[in-house]
PDB file of N, CA and C in Angstrom:
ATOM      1  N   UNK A   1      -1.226 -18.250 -11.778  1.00  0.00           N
ATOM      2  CA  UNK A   1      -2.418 -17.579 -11.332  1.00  0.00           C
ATOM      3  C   UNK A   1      -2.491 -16.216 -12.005  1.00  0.00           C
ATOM      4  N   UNK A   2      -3.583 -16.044 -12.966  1.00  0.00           N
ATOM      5  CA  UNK A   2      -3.587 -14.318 -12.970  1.00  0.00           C
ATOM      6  C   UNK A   2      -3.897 -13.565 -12.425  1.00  0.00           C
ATOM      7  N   UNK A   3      -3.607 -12.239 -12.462  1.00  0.00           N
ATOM      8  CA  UNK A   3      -3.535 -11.534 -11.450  1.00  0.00           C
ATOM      9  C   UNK A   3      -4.856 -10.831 -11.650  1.00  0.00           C
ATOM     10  N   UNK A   4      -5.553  -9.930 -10.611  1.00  0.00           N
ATOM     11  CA  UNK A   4      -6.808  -8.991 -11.302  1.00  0.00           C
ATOM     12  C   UNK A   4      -6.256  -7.589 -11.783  1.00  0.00           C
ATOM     13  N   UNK A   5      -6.665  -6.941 -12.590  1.00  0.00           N
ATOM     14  CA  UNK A   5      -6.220  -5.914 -13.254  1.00  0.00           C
ATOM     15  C   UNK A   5      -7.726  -4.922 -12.755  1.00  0.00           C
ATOM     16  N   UNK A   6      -7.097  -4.109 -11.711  1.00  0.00           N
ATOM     17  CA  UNK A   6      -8.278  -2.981 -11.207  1.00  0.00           C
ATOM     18  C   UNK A   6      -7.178  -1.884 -11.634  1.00  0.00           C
ATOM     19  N   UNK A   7      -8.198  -1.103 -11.944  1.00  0.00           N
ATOM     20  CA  UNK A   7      -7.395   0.337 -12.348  1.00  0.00           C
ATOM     21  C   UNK A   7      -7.955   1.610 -11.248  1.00  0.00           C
ATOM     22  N   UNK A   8      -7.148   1.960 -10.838  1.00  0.00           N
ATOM     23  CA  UNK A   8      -7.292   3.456  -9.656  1.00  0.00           C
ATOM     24  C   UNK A   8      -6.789   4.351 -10.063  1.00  0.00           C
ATOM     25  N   UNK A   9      -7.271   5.633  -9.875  1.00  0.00           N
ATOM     26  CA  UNK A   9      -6.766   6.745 -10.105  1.00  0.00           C
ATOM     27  C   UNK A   9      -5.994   7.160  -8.834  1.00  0.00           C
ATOM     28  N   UNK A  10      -4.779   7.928  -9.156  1.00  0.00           N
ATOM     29  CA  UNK A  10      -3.468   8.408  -8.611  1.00  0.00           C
ATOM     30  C   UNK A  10      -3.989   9.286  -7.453  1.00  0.00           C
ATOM     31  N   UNK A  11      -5.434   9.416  -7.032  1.00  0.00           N
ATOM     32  CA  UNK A  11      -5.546   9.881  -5.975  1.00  0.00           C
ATOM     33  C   UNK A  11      -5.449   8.793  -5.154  1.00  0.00           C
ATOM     34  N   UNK A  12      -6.471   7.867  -5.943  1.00  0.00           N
ATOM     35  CA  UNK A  12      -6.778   6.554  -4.435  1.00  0.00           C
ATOM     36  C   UNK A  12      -5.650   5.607  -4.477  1.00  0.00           C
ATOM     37  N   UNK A  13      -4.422   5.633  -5.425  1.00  0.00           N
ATOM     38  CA  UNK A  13      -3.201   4.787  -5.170  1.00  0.00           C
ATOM     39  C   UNK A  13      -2.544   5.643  -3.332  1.00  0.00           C
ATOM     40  N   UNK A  14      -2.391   7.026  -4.070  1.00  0.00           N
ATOM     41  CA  UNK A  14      -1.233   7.714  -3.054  1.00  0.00           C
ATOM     42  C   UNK A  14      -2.194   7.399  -1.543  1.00  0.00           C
ATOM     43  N   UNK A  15      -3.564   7.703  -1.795  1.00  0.00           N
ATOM     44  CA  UNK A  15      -4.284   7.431  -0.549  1.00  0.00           C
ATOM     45  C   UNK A  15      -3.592   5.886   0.066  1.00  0.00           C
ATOM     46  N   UNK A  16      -3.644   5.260  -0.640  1.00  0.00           N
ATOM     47  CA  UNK A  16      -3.362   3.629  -0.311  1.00  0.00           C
ATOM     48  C   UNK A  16      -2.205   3.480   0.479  1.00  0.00           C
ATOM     49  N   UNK A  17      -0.825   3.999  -0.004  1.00  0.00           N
ATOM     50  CA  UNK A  17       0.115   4.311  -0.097  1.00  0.00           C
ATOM     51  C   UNK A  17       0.429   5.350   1.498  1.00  0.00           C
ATOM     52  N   UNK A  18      -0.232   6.356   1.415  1.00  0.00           N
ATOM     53  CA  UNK A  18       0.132   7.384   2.640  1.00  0.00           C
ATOM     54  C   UNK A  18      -0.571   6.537   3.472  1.00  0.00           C
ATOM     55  N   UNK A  19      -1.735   5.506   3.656  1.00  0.00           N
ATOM     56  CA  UNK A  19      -2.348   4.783   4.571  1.00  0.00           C
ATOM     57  C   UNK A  19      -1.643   3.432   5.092  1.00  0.00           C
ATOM     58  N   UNK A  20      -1.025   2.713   3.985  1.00  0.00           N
ATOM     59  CA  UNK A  20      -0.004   1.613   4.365  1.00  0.00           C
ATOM     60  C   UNK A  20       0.961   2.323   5.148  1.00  0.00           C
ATOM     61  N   UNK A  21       1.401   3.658   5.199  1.00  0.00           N
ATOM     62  CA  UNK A  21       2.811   3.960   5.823  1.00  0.00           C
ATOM     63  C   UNK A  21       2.325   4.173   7.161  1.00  0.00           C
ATOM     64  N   UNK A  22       1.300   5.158   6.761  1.00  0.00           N
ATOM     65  CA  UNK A  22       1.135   5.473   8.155  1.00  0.00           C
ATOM     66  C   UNK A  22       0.542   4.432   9.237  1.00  0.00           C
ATOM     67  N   UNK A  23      -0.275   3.205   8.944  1.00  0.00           N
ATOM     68  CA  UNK A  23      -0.168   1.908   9.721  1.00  0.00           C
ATOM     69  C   UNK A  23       1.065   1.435  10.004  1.00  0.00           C
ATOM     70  N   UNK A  24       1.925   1.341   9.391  1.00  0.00           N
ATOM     71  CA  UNK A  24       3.352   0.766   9.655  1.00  0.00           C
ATOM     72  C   UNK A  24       4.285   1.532  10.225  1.00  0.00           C
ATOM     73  N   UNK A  25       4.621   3.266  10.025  1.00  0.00           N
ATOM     74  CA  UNK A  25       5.431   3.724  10.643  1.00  0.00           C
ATOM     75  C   UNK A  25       4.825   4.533  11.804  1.00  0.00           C
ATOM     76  N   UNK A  26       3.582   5.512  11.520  1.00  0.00           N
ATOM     77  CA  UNK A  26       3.382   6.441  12.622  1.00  0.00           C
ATOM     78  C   UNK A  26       2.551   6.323  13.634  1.00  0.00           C
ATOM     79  N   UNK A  27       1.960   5.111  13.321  1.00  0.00           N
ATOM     80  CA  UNK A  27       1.188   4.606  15.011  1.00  0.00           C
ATOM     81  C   UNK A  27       1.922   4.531  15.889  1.00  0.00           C
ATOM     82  N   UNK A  28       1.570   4.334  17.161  1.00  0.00           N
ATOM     83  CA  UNK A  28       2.251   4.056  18.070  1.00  0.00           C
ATOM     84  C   UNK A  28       1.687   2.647  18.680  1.00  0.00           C
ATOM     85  N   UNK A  29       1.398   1.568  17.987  1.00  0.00           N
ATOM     86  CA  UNK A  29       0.563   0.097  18.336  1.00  0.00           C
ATOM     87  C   UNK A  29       1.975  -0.527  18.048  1.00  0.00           C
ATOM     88  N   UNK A  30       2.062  -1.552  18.878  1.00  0.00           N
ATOM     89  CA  UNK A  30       3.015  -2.162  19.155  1.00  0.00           C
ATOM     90  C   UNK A  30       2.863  -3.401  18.356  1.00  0.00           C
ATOM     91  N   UNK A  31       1.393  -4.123  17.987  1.00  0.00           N
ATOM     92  CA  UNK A  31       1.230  -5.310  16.992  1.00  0.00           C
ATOM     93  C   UNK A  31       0.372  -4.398  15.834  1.00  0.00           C
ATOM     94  N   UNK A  32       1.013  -4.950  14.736  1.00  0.00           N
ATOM     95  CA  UNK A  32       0.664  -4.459  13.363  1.00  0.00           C
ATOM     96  C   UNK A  32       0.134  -5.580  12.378  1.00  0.00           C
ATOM     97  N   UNK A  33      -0.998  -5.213  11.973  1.00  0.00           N
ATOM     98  CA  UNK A  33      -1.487  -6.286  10.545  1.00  0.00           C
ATOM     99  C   UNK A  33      -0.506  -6.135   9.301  1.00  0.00           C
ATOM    100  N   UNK A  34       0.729  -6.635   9.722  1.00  0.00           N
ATOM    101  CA  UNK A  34       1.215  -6.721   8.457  1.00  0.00           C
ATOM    102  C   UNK A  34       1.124  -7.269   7.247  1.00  0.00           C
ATOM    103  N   UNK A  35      -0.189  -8.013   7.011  1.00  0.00           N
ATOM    104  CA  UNK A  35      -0.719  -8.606   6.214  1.00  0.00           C
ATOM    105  C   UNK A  35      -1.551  -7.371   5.117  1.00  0.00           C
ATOM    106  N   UNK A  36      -1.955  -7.093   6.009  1.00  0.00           N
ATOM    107  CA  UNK A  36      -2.810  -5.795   5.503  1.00  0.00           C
ATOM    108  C   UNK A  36      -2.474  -4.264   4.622  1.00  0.00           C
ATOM    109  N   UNK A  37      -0.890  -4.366   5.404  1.00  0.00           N
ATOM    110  CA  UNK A  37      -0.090  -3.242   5.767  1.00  0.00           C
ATOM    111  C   UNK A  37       0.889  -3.696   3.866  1.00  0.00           C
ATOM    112  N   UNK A  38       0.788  -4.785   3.995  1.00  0.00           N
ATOM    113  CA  UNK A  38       1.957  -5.549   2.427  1.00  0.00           C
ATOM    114  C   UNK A  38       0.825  -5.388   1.713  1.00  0.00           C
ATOM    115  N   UNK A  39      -0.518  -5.707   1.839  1.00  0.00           N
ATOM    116  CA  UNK A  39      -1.452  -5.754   0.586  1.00  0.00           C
ATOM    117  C   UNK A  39      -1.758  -4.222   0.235  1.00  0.00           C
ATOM    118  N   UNK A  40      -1.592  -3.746   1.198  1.00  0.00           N
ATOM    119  CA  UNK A  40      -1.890  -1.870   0.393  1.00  0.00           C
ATOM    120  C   UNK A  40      -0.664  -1.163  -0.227  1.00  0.00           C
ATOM    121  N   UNK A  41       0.165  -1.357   0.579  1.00  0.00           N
ATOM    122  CA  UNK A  41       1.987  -1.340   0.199  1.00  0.00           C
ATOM    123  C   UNK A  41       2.161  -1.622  -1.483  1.00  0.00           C
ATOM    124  N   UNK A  42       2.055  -2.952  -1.674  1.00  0.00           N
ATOM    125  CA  UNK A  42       2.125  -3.605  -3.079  1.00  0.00           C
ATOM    126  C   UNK A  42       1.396  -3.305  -4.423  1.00  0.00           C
ATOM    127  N   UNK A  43       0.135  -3.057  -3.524  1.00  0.00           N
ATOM    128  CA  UNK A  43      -1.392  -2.420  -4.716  1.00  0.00           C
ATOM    129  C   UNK A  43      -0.944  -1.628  -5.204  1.00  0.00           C
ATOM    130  N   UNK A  44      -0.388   0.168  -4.185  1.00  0.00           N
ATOM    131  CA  UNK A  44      -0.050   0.892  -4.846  1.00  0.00           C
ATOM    132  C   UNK A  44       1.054   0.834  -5.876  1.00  0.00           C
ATOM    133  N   UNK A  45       2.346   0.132  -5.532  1.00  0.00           N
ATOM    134  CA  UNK A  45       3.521  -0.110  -6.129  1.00  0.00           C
ATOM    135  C   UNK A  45       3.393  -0.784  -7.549  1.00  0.00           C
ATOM    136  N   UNK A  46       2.491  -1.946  -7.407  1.00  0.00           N
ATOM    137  CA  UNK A  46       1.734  -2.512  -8.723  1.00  0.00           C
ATOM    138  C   UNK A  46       1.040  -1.506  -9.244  1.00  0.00           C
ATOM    139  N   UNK A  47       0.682  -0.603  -9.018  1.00  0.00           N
ATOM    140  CA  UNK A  47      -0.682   0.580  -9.791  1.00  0.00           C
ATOM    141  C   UNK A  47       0.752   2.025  -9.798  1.00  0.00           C
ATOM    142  N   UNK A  48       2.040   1.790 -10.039  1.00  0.00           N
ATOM    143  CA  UNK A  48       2.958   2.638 -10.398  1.00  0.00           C
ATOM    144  C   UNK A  48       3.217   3.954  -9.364  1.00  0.00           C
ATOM    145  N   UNK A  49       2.791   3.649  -7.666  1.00  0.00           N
ATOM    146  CA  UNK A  49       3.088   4.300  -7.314  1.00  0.00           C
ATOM    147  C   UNK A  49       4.852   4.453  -6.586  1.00  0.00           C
ATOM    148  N   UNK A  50       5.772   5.306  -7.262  1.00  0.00           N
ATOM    149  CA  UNK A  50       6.918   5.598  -6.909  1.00  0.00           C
ATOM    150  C   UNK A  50       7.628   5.097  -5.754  1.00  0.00           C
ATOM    151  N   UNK A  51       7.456   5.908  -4.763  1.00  0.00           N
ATOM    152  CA  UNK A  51       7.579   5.538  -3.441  1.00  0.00           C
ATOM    153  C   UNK A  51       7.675   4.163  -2.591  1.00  0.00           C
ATOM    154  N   UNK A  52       6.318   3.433  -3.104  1.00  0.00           N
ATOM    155  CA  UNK A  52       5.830   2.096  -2.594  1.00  0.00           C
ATOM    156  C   UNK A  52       6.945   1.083  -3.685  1.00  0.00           C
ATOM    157  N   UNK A  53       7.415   1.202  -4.946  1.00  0.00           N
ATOM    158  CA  UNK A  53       8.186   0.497  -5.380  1.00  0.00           C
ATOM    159  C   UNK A  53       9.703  -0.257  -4.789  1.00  0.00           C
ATOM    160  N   UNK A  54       9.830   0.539  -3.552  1.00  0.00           N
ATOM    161  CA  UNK A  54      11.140   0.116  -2.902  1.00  0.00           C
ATOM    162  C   UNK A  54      11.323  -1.211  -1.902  1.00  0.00           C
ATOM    163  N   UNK A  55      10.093  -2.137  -1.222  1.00  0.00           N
ATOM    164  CA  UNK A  55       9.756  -3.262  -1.163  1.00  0.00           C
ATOM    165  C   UNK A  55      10.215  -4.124  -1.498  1.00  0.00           C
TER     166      UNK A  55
END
């Protein structure tokens, strides 16, 4: 399958990125879309953001 090749600028990766975490670590909701939470996680990590590479 190929993949799509969207290109973002390093604002709207880290946005992606500080938004996947903060769904996953700093809510306080007890059920999480982790579906949602891996597809923003990965985007950034695929689009070279640092941080999100550890997955």
């Amino acid at each position: 399958m190929k993949q799509a090749t969207t290109v973002f600028s390093k604002y709207k990766i880290e946005k992606m990125f500080r938004l996947s975490y903060k769904l996953a670590f700093e809510n306080g909701r007890k059920k999480k879309d982790w579906n949602d939470i891996f597809a923003l996680w990965n985007c950034a990590a695929i689009n070279g953001h640092v941080r999100a590479h550890f997955i």
